[in-house]
Protein backbone atom coordinates (compact mmCIF):
# COMPACT_ATOMS: atom_id res chain seq x y z
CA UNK A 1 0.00 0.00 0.00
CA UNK A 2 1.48 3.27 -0.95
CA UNK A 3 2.19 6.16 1.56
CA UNK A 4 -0.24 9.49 0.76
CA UNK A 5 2.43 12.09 1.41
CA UNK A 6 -0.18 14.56 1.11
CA UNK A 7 -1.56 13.49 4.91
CA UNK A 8 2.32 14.05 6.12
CA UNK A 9 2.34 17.49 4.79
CA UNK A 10 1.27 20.32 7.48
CA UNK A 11 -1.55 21.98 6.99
CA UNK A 12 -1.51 25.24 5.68
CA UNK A 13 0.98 23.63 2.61
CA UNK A 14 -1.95 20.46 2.39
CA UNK A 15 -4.15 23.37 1.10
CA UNK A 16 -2.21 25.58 -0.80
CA UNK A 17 -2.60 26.79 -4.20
CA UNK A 18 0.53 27.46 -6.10
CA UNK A 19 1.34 30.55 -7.57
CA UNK A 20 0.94 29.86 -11.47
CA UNK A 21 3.39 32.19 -13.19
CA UNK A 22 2.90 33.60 -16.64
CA UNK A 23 3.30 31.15 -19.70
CA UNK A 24 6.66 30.95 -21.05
CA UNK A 25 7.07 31.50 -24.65
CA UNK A 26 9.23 28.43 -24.79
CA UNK A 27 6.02 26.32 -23.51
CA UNK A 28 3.59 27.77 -25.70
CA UNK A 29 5.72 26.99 -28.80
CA UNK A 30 5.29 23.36 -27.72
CA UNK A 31 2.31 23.53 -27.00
CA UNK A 32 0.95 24.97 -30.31
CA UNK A 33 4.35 24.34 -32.55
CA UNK A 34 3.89 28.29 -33.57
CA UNK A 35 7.07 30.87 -33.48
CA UNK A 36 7.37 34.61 -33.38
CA UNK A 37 5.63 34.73 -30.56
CA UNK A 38 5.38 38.32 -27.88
CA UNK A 39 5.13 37.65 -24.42
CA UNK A 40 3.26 40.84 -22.63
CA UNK A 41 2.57 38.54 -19.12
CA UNK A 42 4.35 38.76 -16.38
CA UNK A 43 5.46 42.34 -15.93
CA UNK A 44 8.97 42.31 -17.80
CA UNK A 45 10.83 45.54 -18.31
CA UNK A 46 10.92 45.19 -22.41
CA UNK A 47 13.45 47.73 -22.56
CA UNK A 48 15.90 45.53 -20.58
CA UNK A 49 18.24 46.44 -18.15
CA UNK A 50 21.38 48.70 -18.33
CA UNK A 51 24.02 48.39 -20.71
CA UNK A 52 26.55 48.36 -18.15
CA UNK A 53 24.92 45.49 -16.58
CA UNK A 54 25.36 43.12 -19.82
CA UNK A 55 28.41 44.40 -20.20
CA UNK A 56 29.52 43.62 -17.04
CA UNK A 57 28.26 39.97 -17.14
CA UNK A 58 31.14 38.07 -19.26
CA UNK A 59 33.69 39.03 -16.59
CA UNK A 60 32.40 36.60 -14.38
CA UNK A 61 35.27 34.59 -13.89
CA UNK A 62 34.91 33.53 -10.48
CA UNK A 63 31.59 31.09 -10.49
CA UNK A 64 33.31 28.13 -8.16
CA UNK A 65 33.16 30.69 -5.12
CA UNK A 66 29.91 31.30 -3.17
CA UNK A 67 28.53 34.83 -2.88
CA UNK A 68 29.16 37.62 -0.30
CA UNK A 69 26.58 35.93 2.08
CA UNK A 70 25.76 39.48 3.78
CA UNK A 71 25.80 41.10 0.23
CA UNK A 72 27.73 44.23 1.53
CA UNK A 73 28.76 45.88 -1.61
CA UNK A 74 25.21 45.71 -2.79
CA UNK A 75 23.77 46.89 0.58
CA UNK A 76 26.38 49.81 0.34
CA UNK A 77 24.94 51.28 -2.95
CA UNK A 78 21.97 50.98 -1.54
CA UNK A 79 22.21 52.48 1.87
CA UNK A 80 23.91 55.41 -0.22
CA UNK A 81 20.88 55.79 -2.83
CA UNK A 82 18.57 56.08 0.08
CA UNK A 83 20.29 57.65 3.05
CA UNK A 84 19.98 54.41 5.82
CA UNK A 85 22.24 52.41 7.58
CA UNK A 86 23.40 48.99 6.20
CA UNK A 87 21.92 47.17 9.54
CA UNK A 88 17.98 48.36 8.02
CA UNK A 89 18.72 46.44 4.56
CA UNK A 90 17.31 42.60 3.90
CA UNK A 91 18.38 41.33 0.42
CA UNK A 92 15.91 38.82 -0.87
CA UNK A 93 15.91 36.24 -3.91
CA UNK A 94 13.76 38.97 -5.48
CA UNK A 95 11.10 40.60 -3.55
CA UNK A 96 9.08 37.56 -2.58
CA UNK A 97 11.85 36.09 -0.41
CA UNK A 98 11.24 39.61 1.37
CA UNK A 99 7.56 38.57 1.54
CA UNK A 100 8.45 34.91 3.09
CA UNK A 101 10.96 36.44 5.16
CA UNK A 102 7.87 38.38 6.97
CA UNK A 103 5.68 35.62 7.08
CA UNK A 104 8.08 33.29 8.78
CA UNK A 105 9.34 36.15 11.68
CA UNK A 106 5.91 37.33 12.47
CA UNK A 107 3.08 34.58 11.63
CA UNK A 108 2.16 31.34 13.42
CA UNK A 109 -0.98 29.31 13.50
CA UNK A 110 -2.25 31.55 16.39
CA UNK A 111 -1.76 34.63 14.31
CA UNK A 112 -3.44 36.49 11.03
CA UNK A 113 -1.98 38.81 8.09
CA UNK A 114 -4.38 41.41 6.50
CA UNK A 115 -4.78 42.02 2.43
CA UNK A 116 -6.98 43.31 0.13
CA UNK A 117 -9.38 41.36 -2.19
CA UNK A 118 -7.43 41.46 -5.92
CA UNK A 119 -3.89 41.94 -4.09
CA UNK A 120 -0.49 40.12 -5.16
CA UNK A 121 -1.41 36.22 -5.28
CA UNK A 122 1.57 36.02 -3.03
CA UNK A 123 0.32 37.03 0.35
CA UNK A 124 -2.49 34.66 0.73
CA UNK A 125 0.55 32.07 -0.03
CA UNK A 126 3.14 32.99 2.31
CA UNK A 127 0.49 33.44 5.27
CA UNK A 128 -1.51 30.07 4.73
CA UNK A 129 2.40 28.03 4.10
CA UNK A 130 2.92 28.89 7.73
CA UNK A 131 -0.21 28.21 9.06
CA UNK A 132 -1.74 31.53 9.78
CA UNK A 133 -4.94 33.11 9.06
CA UNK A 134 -5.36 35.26 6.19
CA UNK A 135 -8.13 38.20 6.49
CA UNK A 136 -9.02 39.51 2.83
CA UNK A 137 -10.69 43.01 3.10
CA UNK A 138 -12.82 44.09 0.00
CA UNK A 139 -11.87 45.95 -2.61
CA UNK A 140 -12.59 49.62 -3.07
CA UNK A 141 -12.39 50.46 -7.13
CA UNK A 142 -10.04 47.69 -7.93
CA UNK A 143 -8.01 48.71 -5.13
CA UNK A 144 -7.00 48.83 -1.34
CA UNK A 145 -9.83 50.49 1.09
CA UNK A 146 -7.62 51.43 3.89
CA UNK A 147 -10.08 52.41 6.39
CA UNK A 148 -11.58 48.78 5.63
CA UNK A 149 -7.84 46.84 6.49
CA UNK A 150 -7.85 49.14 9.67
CA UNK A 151 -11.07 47.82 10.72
CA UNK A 152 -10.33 44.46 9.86
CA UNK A 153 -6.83 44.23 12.11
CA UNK A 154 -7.75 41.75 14.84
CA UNK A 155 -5.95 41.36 17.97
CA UNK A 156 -4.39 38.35 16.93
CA UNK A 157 -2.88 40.07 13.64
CA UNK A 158 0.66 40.61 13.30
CA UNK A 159 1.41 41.84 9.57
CA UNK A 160 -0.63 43.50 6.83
CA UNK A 161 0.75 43.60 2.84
CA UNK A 162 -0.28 47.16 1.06
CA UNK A 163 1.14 46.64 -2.67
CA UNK A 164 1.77 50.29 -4.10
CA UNK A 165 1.12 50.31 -6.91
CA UNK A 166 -1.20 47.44 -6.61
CA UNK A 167 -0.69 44.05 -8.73
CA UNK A 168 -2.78 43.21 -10.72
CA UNK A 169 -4.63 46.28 -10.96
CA UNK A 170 -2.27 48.81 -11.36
CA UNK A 171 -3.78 50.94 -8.73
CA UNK A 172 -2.01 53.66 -6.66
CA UNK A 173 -2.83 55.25 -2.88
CA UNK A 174 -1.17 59.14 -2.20
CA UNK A 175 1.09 60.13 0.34
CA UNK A 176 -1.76 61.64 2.39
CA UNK A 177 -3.80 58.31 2.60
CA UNK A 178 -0.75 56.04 3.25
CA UNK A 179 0.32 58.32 6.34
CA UNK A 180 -3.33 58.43 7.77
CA UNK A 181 -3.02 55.01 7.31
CA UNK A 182 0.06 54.27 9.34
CA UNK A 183 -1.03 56.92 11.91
CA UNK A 184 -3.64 54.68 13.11
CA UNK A 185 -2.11 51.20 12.82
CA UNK A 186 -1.33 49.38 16.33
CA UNK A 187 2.66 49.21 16.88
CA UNK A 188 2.28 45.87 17.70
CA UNK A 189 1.18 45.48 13.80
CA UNK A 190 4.03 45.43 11.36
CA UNK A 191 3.28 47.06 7.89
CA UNK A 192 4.98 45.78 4.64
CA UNK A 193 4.58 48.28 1.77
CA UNK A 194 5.03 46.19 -1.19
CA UNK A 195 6.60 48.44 -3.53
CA UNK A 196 7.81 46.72 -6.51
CA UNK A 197 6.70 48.91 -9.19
CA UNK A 198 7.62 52.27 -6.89
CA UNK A 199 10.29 53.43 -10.08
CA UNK A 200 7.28 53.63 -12.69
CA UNK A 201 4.93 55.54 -9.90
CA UNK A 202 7.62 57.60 -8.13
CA UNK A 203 6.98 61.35 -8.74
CA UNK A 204 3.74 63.89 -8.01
CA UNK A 205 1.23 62.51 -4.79
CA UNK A 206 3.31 59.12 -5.00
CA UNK A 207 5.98 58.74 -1.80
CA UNK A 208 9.14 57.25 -1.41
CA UNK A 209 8.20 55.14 1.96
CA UNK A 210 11.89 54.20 2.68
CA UNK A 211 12.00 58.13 3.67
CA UNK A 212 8.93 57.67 6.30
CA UNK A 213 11.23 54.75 8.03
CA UNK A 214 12.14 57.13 11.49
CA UNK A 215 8.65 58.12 11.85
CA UNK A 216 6.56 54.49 11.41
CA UNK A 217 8.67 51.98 13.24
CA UNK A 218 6.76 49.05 12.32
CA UNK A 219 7.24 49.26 8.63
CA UNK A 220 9.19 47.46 6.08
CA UNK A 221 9.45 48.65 2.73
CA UNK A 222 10.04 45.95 -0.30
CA UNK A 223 11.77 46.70 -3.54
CA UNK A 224 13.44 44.64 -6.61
CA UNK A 225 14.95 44.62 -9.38
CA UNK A 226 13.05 42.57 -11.95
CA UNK A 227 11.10 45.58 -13.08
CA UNK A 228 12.77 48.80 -13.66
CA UNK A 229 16.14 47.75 -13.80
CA UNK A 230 15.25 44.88 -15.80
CA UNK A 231 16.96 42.15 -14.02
CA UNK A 232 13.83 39.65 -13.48
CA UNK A 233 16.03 36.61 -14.57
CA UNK A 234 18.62 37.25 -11.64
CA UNK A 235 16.01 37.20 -9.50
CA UNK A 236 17.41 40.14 -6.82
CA UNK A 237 15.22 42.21 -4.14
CA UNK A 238 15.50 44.07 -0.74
CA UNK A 239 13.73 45.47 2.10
CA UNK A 240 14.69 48.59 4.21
CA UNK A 241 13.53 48.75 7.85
CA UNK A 242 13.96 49.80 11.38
CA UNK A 243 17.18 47.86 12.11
CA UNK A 244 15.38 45.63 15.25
CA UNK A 245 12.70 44.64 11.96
CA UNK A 246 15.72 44.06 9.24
CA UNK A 247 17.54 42.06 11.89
CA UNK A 248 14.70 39.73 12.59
CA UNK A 249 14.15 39.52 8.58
CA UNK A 250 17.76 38.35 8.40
CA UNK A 251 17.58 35.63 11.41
CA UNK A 252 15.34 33.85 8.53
CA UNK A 253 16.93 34.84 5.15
CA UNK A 254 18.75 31.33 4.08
CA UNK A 255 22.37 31.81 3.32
CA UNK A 256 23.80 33.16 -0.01
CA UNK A 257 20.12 33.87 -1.15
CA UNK A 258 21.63 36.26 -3.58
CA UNK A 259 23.96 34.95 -5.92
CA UNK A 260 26.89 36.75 -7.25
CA UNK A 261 26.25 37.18 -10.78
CA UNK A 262 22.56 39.32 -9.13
CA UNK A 263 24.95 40.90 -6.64
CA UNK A 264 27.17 42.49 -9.67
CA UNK A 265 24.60 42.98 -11.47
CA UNK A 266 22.22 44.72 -9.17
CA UNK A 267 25.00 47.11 -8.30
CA UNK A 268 25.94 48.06 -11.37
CA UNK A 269 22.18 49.22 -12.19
CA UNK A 270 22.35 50.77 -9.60
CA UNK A 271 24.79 53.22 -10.80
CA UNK A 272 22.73 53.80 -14.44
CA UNK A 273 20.19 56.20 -13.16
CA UNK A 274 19.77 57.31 -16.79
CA UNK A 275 18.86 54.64 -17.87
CA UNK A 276 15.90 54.08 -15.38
CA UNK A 277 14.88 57.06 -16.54
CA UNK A 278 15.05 56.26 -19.97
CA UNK A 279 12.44 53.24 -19.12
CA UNK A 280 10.16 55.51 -17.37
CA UNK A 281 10.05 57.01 -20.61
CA UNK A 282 9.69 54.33 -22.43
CA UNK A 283 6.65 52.84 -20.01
CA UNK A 284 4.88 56.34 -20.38
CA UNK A 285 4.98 56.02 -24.73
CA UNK A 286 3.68 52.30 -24.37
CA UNK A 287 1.38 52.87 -22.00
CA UNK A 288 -0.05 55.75 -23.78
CA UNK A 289 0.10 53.62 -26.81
CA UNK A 290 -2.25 50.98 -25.26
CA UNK A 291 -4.64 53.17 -23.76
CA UNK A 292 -5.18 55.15 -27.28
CA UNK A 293 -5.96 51.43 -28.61
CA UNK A 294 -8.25 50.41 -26.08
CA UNK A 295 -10.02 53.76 -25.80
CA UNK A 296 -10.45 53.68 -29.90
CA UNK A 297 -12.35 49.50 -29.34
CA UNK A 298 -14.04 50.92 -26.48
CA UNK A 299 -12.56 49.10 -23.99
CA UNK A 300 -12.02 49.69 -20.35
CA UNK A 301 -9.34 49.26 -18.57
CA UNK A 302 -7.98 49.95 -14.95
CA UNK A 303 -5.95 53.52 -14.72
CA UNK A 304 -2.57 52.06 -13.55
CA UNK A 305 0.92 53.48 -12.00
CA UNK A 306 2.52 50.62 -12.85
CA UNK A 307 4.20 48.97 -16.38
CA UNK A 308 1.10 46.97 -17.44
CA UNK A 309 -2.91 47.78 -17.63
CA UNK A 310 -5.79 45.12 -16.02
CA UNK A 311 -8.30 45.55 -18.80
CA UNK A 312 -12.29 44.43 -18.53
CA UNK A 313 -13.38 42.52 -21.05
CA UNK A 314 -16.83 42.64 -20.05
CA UNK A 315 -17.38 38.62 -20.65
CA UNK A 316 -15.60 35.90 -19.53
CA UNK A 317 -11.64 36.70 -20.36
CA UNK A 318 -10.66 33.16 -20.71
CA UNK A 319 -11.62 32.21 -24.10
CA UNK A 320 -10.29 35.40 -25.26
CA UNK A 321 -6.99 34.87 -23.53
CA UNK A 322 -6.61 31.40 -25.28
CA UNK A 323 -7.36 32.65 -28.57
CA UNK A 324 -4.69 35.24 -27.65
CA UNK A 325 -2.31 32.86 -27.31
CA UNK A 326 -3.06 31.07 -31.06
CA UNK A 327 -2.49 34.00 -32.36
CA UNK A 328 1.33 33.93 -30.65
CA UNK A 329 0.38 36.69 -27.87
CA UNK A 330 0.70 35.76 -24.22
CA UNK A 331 -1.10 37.93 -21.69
CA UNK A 332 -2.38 37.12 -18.42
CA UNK A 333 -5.47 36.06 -17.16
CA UNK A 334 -6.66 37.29 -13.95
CA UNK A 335 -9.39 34.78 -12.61
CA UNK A 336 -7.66 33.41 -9.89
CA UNK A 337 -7.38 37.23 -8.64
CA UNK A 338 -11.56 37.50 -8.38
CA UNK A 339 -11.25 39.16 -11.87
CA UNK A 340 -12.40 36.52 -14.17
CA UNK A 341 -13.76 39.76 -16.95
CA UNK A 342 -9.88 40.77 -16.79
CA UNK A 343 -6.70 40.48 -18.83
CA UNK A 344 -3.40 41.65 -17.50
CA UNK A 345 -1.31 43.01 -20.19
CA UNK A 346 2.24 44.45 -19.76
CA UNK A 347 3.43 47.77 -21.64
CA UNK A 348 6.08 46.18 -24.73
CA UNK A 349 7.84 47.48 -27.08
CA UNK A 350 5.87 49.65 -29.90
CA UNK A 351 5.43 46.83 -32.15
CA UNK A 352 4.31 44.23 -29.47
CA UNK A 353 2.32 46.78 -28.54
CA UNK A 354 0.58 46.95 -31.90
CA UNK A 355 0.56 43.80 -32.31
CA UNK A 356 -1.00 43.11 -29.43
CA UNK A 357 -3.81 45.46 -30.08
CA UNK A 358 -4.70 44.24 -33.24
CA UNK A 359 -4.67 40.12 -32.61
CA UNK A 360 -7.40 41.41 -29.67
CA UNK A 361 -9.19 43.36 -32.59
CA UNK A 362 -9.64 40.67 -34.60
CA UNK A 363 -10.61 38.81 -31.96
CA UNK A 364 -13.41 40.88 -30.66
CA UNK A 365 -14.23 41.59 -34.73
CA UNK A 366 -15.43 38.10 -35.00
């Protein structure tokens, strides 16, 4: 008789879900046998990253050594880009390992987390793998209702996730709303603002929270690198925090969670400011781009901050996304986010883009 290792599993995994990541272009040509296929899924900086950075990459001549476990030339750039002290810096295997990281130092089975309804798919996964209680507040037009999470924190809960800008939806909350926020949370409750997409947002009502660190204690702020900068493949994040918070973060973090090809790499985008700039720019043209397309179907869309739009299809988006994907153009479906009407699609280049826009034309034509 053969052992169910399903019944020797704890709990909270026993019942997870997981997280189903974009298709890869190099599954949907087996899948279908077609080429020249665009991949506008999972959030990708099309422009890439630096120069410098693939430059920089065929010096690696020293692969048989580990990393720098504590990751203190990266750490330095970036306690000198933001003005904090290398003891409130967590580096992360991109900003999910942040996530875990939080999970694991704050939540147990007698504890909860707090999120909001159509909020990054990982939250609900890192609280239920360790066996606490996840509280989902609704949604207020696509995105978080603040006064809602601060009603919802229970006395058992012990960390709540605000992703700003939001994924999937692209939505944004202001300066003033995030610091009423905070004002009123318990210390006792720690607050991770998720910001992954902060380069595309940064600017006007949008804040830098890494700057808000001496006045709210209990919060962590989460960053990476596989957006902007371009370097999803290396798989690089961090967290900044009150150094009591970052210490705890870094009791958990495995060893040599960064490798040293990220490490280099990291840095070294670090030090092209121009060239985030330049992709800023570039986000802005596609996005416009999109929205022109959209508006001239008639179709509506989220407003986002972010490098991507969550458009409503106003039906059923799955047999839409499939035919999508015949026609060699892989977006993302959002049903698993309480958005089955939706399609994710991230800002390309001009021509993916285009092309984009006119596969869903036809589409919708017929």
């Amino acid at each position: 008789m053969s052992c169910d290792f399903l019944k020797l599993a704890v709990p909270g995994i026993a019942g997870l879900q997981p997280y189903q990541p974009g298709k890869p272009i190099e599954e949907l040509e087996r899948e279908l046998g077609i080429s020249n296929i665009i991949k506008l899924a999972s959030n990708e900086n099309a422009l890439g990253p630096s120069p410098r950075v693939i430059e920089a990459m065929p010096a690696m001549t020293d692969l048989y050594r580990y990393p720098d476990g504590n990751g203190y030339i990266l750490k330095q750039a970036l306690s000198e880009i933001h003005g904090v002290r290398l003891d409130q810096i967590t580096l992360g295997n991109g900003s999910n390992d942040i996530l875990e990281f939080a999970a694991r130092a704050f939540l147990t089975e007698r504890h909860s987390s707090v999120f909001s309804e159509h909020a990054f798919a990982i939250y609900p996964i890192v609280t239920q793998a360790v066996g606490a209680r996840g509280i989902v507040t609704p949604a207020k037009n696509y995105g978080h209702d603040l006064k809602a999470i601060l009603t919802t924190i229970a006395e058992d809960t012990r960390l709540v996730f605000i992703a700003n800008p939001n994924n999937p939806t692209g939505t944004c909350l202001s300066t003033g709303e995030l610091q009423e926020f905070l004002d009123q949370v318990p210390e006792q409750v720690i607050v991770l603002m998720d910001q992954a997409y902060y380069e595309y947002a940064y600017g006007g009502d949008y804040p830098d929270c890494v700057q808000w660190l001496d006045r709210y204690r209990n919060l962590i702020v989460a960053r990476t690198f596989s957006k902007a900068y371009g370097l999803a493949a290396l798989r690089v994040g961090y967290a900044v925090s009150h150094p009591q918070l970052a210490d705890l973060l870094n009791r958990v973090r495995q060893p040599f969670n960064v490798n040293s090809i990220a490490l280099r790499a990291a840095v070294i985008a670090l030090q092209d400011q121009a060239h985030i700039e330049q992709v800023v720019r570039f986000n802005q043209a596609g996005m416009r781009q999109l929205i022109a397309g959209l508006d001239s179907m008639g179709i509506h869309f989220i407003p986002s901050s972010a490098n991507f739009l969550c458009i409503d299809m106003e039906q059923n988006a799955q047999p839409i996304y499939e035919q999508l994907l015949r026609a060699g153009v892989i977006v993302r479906p959002v049903a698993s986010y309480g958005l089955p009407n939706h399609l994710r699609v991230t800002i390309g280049r001009e021509q993916e883009n285009d092309r984009f826009l006119t596969a869903l034309a036809g589409i919708l034509s017929k």
